[in-house]
N, C-alpha and C. Protein backbone atom coordinates (compact mmCIF):
# COMPACT_ATOMS: atom_id res chain seq x y z
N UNK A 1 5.74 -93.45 83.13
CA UNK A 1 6.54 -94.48 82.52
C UNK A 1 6.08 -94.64 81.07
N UNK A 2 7.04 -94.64 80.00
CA UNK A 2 6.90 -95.10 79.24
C UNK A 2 7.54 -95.87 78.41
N UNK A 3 6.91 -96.93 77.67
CA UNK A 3 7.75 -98.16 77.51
C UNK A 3 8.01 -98.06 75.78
N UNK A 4 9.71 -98.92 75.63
CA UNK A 4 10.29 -98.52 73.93
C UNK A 4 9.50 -99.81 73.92
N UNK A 5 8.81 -100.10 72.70
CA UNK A 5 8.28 -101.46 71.74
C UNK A 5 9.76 -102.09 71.77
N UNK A 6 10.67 -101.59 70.63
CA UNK A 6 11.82 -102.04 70.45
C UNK A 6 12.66 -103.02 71.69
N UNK A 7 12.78 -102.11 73.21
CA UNK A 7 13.27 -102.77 73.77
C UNK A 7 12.41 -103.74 74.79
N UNK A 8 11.70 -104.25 74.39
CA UNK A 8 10.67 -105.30 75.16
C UNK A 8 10.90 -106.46 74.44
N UNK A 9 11.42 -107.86 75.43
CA UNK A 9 11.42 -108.94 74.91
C UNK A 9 10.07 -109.59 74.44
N UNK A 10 10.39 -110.12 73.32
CA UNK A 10 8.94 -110.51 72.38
C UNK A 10 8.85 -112.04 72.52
N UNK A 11 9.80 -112.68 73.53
CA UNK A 11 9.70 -114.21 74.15
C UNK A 11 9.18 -114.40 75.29
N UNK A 12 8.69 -113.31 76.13
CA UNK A 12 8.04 -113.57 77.27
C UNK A 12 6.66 -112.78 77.27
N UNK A 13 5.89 -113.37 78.32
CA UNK A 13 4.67 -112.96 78.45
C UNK A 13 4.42 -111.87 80.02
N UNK A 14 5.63 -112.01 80.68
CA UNK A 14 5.69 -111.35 82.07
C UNK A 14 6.95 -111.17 82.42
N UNK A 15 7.70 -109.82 82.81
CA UNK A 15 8.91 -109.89 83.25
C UNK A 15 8.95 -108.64 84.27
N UNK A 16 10.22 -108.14 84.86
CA UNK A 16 10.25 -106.97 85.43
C UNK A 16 11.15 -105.95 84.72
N UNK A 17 11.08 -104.77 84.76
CA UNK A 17 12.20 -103.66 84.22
C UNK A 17 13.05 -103.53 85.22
N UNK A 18 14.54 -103.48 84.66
CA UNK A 18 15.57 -103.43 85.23
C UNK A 18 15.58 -101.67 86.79
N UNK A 19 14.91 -101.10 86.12
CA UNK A 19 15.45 -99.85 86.48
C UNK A 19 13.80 -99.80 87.74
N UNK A 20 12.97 -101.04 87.55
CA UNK A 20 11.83 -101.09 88.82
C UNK A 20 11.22 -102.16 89.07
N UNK A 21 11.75 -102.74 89.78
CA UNK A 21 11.91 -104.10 90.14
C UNK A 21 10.26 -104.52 90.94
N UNK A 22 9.86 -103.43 91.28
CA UNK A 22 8.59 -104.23 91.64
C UNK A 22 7.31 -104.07 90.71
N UNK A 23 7.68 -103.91 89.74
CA UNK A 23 6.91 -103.43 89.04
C UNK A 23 6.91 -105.04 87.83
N UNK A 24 5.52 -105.53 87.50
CA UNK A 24 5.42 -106.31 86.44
C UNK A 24 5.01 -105.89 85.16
N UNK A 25 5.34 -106.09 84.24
CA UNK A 25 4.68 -105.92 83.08
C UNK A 25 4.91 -107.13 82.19
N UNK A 26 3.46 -107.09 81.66
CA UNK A 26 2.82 -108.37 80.67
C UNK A 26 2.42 -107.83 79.73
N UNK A 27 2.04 -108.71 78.47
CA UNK A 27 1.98 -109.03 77.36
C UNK A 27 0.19 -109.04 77.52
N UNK A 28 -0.92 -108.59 76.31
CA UNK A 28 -2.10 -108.55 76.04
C UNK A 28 -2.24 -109.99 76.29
N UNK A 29 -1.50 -110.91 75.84
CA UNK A 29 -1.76 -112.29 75.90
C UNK A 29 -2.05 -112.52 77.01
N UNK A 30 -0.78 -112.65 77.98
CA UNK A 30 -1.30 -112.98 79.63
C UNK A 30 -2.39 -111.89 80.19
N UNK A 31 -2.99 -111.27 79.68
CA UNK A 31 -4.03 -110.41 80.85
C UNK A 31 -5.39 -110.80 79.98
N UNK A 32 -5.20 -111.37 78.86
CA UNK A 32 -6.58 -112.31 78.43
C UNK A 32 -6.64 -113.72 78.78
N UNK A 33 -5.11 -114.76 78.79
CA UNK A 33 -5.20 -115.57 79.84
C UNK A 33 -5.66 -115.57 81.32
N UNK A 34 -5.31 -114.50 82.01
CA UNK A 34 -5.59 -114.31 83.53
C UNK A 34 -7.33 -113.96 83.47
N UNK A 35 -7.64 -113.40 82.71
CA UNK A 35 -9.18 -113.36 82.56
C UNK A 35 -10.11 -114.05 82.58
N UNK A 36 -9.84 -115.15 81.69
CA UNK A 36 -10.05 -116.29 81.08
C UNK A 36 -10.02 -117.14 82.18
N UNK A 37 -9.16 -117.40 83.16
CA UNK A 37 -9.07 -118.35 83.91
C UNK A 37 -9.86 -117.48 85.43
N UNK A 38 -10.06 -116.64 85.42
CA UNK A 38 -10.60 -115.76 86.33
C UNK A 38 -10.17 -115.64 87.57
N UNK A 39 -8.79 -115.54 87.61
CA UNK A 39 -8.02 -115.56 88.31
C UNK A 39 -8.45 -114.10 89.37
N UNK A 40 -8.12 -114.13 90.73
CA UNK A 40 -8.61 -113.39 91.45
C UNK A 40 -7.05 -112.45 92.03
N UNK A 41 -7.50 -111.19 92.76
CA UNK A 41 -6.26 -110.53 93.15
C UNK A 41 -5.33 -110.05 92.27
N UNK A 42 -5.73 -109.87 91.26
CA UNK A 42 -4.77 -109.71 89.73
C UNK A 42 -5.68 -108.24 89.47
N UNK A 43 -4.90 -107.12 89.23
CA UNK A 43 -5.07 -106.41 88.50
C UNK A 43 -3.96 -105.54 87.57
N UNK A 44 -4.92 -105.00 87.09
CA UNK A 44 -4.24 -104.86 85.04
C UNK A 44 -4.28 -102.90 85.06
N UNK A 45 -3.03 -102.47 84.76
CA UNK A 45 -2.97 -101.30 84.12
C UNK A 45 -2.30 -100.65 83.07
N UNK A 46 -2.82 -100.22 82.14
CA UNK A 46 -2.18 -100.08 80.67
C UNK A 46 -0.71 -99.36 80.68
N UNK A 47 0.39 -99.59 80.06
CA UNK A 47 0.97 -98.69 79.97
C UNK A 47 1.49 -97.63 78.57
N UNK A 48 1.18 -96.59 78.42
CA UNK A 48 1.91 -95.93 77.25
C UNK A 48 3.06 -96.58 76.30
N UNK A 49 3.14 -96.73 75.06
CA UNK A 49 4.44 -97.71 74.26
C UNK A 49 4.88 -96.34 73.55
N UNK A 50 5.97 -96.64 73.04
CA UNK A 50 6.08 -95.66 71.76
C UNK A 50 6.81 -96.52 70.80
């Protein structure tokens, strides 16, 4: 998977892609919030941008 910069909403911090619905993707912001609060059962994997 790789994700356009361009088409990623820049008003949210968590959403799903149309085309994979179980799939989340977040914003650097929320995965230093979720850290921060040390939230458990949460894990984080980078994805490629172009």
């Amino acid at each position: 998977m790789l994700l356009d910069t361009s088409s990623l909403p820049n008003h949210l911090d968590l959403f799903r892609l149309e085309d994979f619905p179980t799939t989340m993707v977040c914003t650097e912001r929320f995965v230093e919030a979720c850290r921060r609060l040390g939230l458990d059962g949460v894990s984080f994997q980078g994805l490629p941008m172009k």
